[in-house]
Protein backbone atom coordinates (compact mmCIF):
# COMPACT_ATOMS: atom_id res chain seq x y z
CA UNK A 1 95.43 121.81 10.56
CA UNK A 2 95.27 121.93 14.21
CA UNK A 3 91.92 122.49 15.84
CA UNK A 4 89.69 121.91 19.41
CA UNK A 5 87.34 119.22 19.31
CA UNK A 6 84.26 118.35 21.23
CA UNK A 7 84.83 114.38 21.81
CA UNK A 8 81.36 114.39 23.30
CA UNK A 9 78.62 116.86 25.57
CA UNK A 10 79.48 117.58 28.94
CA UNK A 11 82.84 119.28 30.79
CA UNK A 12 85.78 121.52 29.26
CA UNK A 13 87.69 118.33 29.69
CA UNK A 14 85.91 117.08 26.47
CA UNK A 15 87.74 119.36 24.25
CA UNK A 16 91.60 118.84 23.00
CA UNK A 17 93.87 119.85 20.47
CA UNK A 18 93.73 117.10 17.57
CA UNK A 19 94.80 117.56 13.37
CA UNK A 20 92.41 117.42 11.32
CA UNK A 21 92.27 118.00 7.56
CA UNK A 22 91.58 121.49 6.35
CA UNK A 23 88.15 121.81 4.91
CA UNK A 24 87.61 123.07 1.15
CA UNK A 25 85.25 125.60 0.11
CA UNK A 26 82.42 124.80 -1.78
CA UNK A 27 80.29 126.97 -4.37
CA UNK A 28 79.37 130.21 -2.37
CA UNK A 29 82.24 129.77 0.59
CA UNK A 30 85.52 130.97 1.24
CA UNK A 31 88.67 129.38 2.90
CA UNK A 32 89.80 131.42 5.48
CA UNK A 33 93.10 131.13 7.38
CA UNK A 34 91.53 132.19 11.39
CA UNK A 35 93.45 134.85 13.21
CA UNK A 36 91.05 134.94 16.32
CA UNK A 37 87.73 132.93 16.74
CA UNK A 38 85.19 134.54 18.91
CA UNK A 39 83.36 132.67 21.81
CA UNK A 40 80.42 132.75 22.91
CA UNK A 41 77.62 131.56 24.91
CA UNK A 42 76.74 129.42 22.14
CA UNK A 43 79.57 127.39 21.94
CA UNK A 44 79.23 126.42 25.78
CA UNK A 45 75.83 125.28 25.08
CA UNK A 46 76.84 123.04 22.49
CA UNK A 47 79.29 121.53 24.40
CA UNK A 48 76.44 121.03 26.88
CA UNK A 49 74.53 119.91 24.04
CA UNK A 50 71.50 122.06 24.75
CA UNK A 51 72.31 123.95 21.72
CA UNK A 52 69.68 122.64 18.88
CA UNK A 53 71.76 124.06 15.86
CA UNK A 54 75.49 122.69 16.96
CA UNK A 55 76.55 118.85 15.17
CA UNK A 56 76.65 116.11 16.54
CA UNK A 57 80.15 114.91 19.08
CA UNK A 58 82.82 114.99 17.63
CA UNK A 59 82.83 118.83 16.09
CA UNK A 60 84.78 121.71 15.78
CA UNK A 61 82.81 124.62 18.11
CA UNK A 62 83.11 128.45 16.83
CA UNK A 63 80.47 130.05 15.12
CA UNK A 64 82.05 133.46 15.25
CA UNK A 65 85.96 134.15 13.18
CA UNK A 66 88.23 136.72 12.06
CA UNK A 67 90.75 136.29 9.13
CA UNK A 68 92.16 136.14 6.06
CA UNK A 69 90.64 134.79 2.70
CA UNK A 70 93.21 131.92 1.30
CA UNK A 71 90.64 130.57 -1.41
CA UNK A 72 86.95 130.57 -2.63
CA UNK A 73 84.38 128.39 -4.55
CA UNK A 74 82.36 128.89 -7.38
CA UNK A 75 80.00 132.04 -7.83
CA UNK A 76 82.27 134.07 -4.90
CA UNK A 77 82.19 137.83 -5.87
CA UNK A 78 83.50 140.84 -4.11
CA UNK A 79 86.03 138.72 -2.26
CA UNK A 80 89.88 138.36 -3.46
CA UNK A 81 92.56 136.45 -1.53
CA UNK A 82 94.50 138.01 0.97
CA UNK A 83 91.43 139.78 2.29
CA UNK A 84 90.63 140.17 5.51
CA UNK A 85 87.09 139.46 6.65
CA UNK A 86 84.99 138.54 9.69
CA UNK A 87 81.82 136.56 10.24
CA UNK A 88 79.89 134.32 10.63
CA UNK A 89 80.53 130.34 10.07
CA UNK A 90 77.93 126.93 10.70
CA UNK A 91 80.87 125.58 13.24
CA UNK A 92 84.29 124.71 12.87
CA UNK A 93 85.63 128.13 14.07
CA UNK A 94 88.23 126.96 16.84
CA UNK A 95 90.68 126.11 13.96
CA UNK A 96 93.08 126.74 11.96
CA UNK A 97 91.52 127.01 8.75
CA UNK A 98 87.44 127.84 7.86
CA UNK A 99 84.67 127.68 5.67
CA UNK A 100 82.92 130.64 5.81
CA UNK A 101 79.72 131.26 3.52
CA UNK A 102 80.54 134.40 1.56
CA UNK A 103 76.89 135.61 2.41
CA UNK A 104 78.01 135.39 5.84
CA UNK A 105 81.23 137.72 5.59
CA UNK A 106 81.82 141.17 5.64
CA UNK A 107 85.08 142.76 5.46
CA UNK A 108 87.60 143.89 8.48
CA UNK A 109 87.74 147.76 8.25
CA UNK A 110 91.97 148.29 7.73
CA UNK A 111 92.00 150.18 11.47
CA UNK A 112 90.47 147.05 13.41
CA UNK A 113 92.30 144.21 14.96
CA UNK A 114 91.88 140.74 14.01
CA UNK A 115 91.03 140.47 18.03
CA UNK A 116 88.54 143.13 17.53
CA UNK A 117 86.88 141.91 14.34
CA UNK A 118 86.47 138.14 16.27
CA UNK A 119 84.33 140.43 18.64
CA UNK A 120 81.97 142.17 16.17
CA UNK A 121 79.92 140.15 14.09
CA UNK A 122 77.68 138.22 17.03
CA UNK A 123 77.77 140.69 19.76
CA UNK A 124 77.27 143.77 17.78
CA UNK A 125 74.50 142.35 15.38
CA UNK A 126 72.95 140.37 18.37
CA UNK A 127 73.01 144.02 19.82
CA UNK A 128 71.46 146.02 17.15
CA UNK A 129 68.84 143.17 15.57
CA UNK A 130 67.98 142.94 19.53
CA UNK A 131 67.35 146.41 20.17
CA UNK A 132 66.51 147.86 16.70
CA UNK A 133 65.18 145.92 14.49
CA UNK A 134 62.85 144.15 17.68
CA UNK A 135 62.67 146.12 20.16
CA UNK A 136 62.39 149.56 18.11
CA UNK A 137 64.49 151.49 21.15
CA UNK A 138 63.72 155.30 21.08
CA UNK A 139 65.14 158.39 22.83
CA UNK A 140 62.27 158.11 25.98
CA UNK A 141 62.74 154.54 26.36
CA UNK A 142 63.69 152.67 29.14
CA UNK A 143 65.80 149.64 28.93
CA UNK A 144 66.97 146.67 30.88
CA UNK A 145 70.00 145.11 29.47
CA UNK A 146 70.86 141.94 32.05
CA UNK A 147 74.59 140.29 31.44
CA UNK A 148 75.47 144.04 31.08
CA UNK A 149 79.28 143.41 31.03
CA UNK A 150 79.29 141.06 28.77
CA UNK A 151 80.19 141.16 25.27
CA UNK A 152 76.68 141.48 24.22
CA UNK A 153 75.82 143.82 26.92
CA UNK A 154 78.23 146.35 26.01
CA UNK A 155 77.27 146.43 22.33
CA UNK A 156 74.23 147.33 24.01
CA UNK A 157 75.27 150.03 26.26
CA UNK A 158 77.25 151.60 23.66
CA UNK A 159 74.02 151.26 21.03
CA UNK A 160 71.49 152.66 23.64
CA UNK A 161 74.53 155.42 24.50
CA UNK A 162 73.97 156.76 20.45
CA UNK A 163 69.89 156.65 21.19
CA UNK A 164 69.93 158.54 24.51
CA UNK A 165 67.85 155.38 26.30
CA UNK A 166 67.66 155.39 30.09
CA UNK A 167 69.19 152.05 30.99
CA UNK A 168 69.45 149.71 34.13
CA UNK A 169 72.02 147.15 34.03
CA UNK A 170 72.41 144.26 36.14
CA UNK A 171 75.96 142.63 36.41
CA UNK A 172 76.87 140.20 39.48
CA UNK A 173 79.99 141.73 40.83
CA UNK A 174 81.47 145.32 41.85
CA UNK A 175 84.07 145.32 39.29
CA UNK A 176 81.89 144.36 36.37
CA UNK A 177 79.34 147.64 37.59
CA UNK A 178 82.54 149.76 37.19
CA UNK A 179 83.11 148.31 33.71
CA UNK A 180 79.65 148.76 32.32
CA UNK A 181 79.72 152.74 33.82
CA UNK A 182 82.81 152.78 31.32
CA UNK A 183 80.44 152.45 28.72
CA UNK A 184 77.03 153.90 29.95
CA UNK A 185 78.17 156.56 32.34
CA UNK A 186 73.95 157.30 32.84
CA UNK A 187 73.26 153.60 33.78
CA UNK A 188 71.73 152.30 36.50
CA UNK A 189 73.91 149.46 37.56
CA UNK A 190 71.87 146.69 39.67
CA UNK A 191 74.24 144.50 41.21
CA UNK A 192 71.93 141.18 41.73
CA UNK A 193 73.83 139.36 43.69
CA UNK A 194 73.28 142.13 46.49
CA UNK A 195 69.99 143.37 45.78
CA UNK A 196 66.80 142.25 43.62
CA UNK A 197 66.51 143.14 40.19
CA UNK A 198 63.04 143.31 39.99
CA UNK A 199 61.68 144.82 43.14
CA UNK A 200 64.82 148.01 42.53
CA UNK A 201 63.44 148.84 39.19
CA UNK A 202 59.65 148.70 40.17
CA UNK A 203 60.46 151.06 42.92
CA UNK A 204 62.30 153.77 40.82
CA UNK A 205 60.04 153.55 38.07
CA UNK A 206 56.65 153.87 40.04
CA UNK A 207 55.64 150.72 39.15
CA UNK A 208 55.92 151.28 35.81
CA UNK A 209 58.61 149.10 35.02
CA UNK A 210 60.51 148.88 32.03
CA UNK A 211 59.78 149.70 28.02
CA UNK A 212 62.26 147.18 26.36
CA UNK A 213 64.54 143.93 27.94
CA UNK A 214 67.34 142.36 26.30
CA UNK A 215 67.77 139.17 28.29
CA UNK A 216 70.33 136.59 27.79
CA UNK A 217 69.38 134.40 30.67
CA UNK A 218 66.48 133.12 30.55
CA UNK A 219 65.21 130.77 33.55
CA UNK A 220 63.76 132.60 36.64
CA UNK A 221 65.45 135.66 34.74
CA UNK A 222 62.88 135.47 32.05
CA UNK A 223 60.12 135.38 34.42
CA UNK A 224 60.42 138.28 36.80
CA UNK A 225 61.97 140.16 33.81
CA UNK A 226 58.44 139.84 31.64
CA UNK A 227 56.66 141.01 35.00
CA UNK A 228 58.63 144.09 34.53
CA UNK A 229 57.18 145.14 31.22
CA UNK A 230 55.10 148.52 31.05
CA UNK A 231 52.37 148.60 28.79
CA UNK A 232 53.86 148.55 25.29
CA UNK A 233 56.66 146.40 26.40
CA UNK A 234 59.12 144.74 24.27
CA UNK A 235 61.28 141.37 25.70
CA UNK A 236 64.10 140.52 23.70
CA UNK A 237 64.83 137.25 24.24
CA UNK A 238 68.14 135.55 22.89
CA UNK A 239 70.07 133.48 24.84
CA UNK A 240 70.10 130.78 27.51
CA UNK A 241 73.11 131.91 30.49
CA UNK A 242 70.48 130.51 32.89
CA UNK A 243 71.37 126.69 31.78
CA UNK A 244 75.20 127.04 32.98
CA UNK A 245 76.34 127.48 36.41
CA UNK A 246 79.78 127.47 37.60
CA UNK A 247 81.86 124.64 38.54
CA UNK A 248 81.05 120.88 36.97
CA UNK A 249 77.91 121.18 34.52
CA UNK A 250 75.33 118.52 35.09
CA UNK A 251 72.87 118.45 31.33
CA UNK A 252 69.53 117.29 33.32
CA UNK A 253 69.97 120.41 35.63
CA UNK A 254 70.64 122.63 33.03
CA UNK A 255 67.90 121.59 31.06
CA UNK A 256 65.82 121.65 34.24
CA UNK A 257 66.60 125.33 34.92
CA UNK A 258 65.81 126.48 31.27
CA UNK A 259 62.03 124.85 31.97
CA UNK A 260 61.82 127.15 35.05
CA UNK A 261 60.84 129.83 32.55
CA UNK A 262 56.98 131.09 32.72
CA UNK A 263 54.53 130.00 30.11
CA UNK A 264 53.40 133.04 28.93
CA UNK A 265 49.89 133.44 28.18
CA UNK A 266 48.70 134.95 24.69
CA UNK A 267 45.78 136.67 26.00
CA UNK A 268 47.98 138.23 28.71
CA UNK A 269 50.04 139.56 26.17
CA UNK A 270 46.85 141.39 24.83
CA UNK A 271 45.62 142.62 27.76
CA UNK A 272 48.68 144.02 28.79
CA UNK A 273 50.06 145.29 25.45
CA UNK A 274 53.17 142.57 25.73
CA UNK A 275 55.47 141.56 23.04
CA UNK A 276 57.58 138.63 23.58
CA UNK A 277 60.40 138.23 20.45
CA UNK A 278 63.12 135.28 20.09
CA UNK A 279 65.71 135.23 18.04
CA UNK A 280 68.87 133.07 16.98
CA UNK A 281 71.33 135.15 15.06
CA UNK A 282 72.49 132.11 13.56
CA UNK A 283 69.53 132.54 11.09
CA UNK A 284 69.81 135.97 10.70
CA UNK A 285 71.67 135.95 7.48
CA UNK A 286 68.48 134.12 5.66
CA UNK A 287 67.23 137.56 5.47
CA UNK A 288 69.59 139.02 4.00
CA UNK A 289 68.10 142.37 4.11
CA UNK A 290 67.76 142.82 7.86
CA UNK A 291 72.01 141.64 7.83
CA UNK A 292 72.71 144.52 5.27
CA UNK A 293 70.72 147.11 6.63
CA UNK A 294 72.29 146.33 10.51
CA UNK A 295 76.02 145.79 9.32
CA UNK A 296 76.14 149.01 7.54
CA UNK A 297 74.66 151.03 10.60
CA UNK A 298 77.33 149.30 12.73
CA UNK A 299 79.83 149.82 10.07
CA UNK A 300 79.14 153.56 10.42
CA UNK A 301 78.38 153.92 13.91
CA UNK A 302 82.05 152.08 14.22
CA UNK A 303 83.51 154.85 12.03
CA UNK A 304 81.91 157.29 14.30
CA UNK A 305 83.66 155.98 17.28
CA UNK A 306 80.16 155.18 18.63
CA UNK A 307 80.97 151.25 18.71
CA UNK A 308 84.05 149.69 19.75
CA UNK A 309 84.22 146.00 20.60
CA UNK A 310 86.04 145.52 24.14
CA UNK A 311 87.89 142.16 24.15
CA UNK A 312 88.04 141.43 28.21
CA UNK A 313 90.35 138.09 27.43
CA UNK A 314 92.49 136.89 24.82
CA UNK A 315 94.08 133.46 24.64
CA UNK A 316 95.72 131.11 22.18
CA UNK A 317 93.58 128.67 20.72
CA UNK A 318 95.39 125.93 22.50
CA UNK A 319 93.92 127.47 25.39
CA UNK A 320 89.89 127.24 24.12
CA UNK A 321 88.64 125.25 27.34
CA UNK A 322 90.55 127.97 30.22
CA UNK A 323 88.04 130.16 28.13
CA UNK A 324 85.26 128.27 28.26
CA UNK A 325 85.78 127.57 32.22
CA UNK A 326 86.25 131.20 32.91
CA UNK A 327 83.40 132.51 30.78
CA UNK A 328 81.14 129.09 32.43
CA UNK A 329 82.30 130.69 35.83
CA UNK A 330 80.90 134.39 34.93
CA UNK A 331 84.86 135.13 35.40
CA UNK A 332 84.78 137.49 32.23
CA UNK A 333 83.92 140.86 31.02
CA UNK A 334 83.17 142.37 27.48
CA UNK A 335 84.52 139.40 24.71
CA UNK A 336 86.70 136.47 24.58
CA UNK A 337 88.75 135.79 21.65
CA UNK A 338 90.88 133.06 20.96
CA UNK A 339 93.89 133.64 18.79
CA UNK A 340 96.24 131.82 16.31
């Protein structure tokens, strides 16, 4: 099967095409032929390789695929072949062929794309454990959703949109701002390469700051973000952008920026009513119960026409590291998808 490989950490130029055999399912898994792989910040970071849960050079990146089941192991139920399903898979995504744990699937409702189901499973649940099931976002909350036109960041608007949230939303170019108004007419847009983040929303909100962040960054991000907080405050905190810059990506420097981030103090968090939560979805289906309960809200807020996921950039899997250089350059908006 053909596939991209990571020959070792460092630049898009260390992924290629190469054939490689076709993994086989094991007890619990399905084989699914991929029709789109999603990608994500995840898969840049293990490229990097500042991404704790990604193998060892040489692997397969691609956490995130959409597809059709071809076979299944031992003890698979609910699944028949020729379904199509998305989800979630331990690697090995960019490829032709998958393993994906049948506790990790769910299947692609028959009036979404292949390209559209690559885009739900990690934005959307990243979106609504983030918000929901963490943050507990209500009606008279305000929120600060930073990376606002990305693929996570519009799961969010669109989430926050059902709840009636006040949002600000900080993207780094005009053109992104118009894309997240798309989606959150009532937003706040805080462009931060023009003005500062932190000092706009402290002046707007008294002071007060903000009730819930859902940052992605990290860094210096993190820090003036969890100065932001208002009594009560909830910081969401799931990613790592701050670690990649554009152009040529240096590992020491990345790794430098990510220790930029405050040390937070526990009896701060007391005295100020603070909550700081971290999450990797890539554990999330170990509890299976918080997986069920989100992917059948989405599921329904989807059939509402609440959710949609906006794919921003499509291209062939041949094509993985263009993706990874535009998304590394902060080139893209909503998700990238890879197809086959």
């Amino acid at each position: 099967m053909k596939a991209i490989v990571v020959k070792k950490h460092g630049d898009v130029d260390q992924m290629e095409v190469q054939d490689l055999q076709a993994p086989a399912p094991q007890d619990g898994d399905l084989l699914v032929a991929v029709k789109a792989a999603g990608v994500n910040f995840a898969d840049v970071l293990s490229r990097l390789g500042i991404y704790k849960a990604a193998p060892k050079p040489p692997f397969v990146p691609g956490i995130e695929v959409a597809g059709v089941v071809e076979a299944f192991g031992g003890g698979v139920t609910g699944f028949a072949k020729g379904d199509r399903v998305m989800g979630f898979c331990t690697f090995g995504g960019y490829a032709e062929r998958v393993v994906l744990p049948a506790a990790y699937a769910m299947k692609v409702p028959q009036d979404m794309t292949f390209n559209e189901a690559a885009a739900f499973p990690v934005q959307y649940l990243t979106a609504y454990h983030g918000l929901i099931q963490l943050g507990h976002v209500r009606q008279r909350d305000t929120v600060l959703v930073h990376a606002a036109a990305g693929g996570v960041g519009i799961a969010c608007l669109q989430i926050l949109n059902a709840v009636g949230a006040k949002v600000y939303a900080t993207v780094s170019t005009e053109v992104k701002g118009k894309v997240v108004l798309e989606e959150c007419p009532r937003a706040r847009i805080v462009n931060y390469a023009v003005e500062d983040f932190a000092a706009a929303i402290r002046a707007e909100t008294g002071g007060r700051g903000v009730d819930v962040v859902m940052d992605s960054v990290g860094g210096d991000t993190f820090k003036r973000s969890w100065g932001l907080l208002a009594p009560f405050g909830r910081h969401i905190l799931f990613g790592a952008a701050a670690a990649v810059r554009p152009g040529a990506i240096a590992r020491l420097g990345a790794l430098w920026r990510l220790r930029r981030m405050l040390l937070v103090s526990p009896l701060a968090m007391i005295d100020r009513n603070r909550t700081l939560s971290a999450f990797n979805l890539y554990h999330l289906p170990d509890r299976a119960d918080l997986m069920d309960e989100a992917v059948r809200a989405l599921l329904d807020l989807r059939s509402k026409g609440v959710v949609k996921p906006r794919v921003g950039l499509s291209l062939p899997l041949e094509k993985a590291s263009e993706a990874h250089r535009r998304m590394q350059d902060r080139q893209t908006v909503g998700k990238v998808v890879l197809t086959l």
